[in-house]
Structures are given as structure tokens and as C-alpha cells.
Protein backbone atom coordinates (compact mmCIF):
# COMPACT_ATOMS: atom_id res chain seq x y z
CA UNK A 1 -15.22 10.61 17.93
CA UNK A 2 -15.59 9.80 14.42
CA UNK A 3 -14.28 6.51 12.92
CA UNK A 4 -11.49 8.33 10.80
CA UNK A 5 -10.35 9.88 13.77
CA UNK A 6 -10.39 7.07 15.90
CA UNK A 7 -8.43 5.00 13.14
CA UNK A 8 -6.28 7.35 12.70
CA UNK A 9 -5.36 7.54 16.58
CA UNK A 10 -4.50 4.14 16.52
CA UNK A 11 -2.25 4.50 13.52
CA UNK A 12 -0.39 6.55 15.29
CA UNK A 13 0.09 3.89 17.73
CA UNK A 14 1.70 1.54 14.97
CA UNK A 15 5.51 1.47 15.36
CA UNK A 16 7.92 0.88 11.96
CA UNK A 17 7.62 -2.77 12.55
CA UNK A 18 4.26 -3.27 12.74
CA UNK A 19 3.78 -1.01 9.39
CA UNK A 20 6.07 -2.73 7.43
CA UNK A 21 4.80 -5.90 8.64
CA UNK A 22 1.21 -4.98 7.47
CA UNK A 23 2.95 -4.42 4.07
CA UNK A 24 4.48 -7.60 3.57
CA UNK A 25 1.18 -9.07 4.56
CA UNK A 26 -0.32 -7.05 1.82
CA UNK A 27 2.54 -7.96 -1.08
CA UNK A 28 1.44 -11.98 0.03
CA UNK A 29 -2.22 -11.37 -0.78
CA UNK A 30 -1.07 -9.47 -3.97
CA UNK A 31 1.09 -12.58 -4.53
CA UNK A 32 -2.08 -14.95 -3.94
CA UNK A 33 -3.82 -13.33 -6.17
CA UNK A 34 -1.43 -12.93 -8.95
CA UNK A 35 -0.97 -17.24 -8.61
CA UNK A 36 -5.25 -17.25 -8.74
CA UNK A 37 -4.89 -14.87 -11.69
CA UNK A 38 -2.20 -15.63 -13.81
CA UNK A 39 -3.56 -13.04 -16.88
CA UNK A 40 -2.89 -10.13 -14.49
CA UNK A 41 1.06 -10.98 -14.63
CA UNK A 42 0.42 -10.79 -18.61
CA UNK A 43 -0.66 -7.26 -18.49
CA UNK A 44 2.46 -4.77 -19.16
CA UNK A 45 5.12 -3.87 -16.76
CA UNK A 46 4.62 -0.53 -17.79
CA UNK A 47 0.67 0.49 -16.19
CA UNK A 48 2.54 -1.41 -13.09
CA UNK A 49 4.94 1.26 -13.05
CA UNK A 50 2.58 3.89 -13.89
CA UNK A 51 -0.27 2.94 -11.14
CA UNK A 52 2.90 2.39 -8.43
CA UNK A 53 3.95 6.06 -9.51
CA UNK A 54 0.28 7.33 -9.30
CA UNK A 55 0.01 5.76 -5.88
CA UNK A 56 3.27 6.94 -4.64
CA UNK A 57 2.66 10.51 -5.09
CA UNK A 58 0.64 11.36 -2.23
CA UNK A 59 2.55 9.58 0.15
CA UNK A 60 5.44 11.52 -1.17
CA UNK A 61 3.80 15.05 -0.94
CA UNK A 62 2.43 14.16 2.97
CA UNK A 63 6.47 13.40 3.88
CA UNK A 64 8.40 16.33 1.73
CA UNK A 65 6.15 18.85 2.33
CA UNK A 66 6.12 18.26 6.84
């Protein structure tokens, strides 16, 4: 079995919880590193919106389109 697949069995595995759990996790290390970085926060709202719609898009596609 290759690693993908055997990652990807155990994402399967994950339940809602655990996901969005593994999220939050994710927004507190974003957080951490914003507070260790403050000239990120002085870039423009704008590319945040524009990278968050970039990275939304295949996500998007993969649940419309099954």
C-alpha cells in the first residue's frame, strides 16, 4: 500500500469532530504565528481573501461535483 493510500484510509476514519477539531488546531498555529509575526497582519485584507478563495476552490469542485 502506498503512503497516500494508506493516509487517505485513515481519513476516512476521521469523523466531523475530529476534522473540525484539526482545524481549529490549525487557525491556533496560524494565530501563533501571526503574534510571532506581526508584519504579516500588515499585509492587505485583500491577497487574504484572494489566497482563501484560491484555496477554497478545489474543495468546492471535490463536494459539488459528487
Amino acid at each position: 500500500m502506498s503512503l497516500l493510500k494508506g493516509m487517505n484510509e485513515r481519513v476516512r476514519n476521521l469523523k466531523i469532530w475530529d476534522i473540525k477539531l484539526a482545524q481549529g488546531a490549525a487557525m491556533c498555529v496560524m494565530l501563533i504565528i501571526a503574534k510571532l509575526i506581526p508584519q504579516i497582519m500588515e499585509i492587505s485584507i485583500w491577497w487574504f481573501v484572494v489566497l482563501a478563495i484560491l484555496l477554497g476552490i478545489k474543495p468546492m469542485c471535490s463536494f459539488l461535483h459528487k
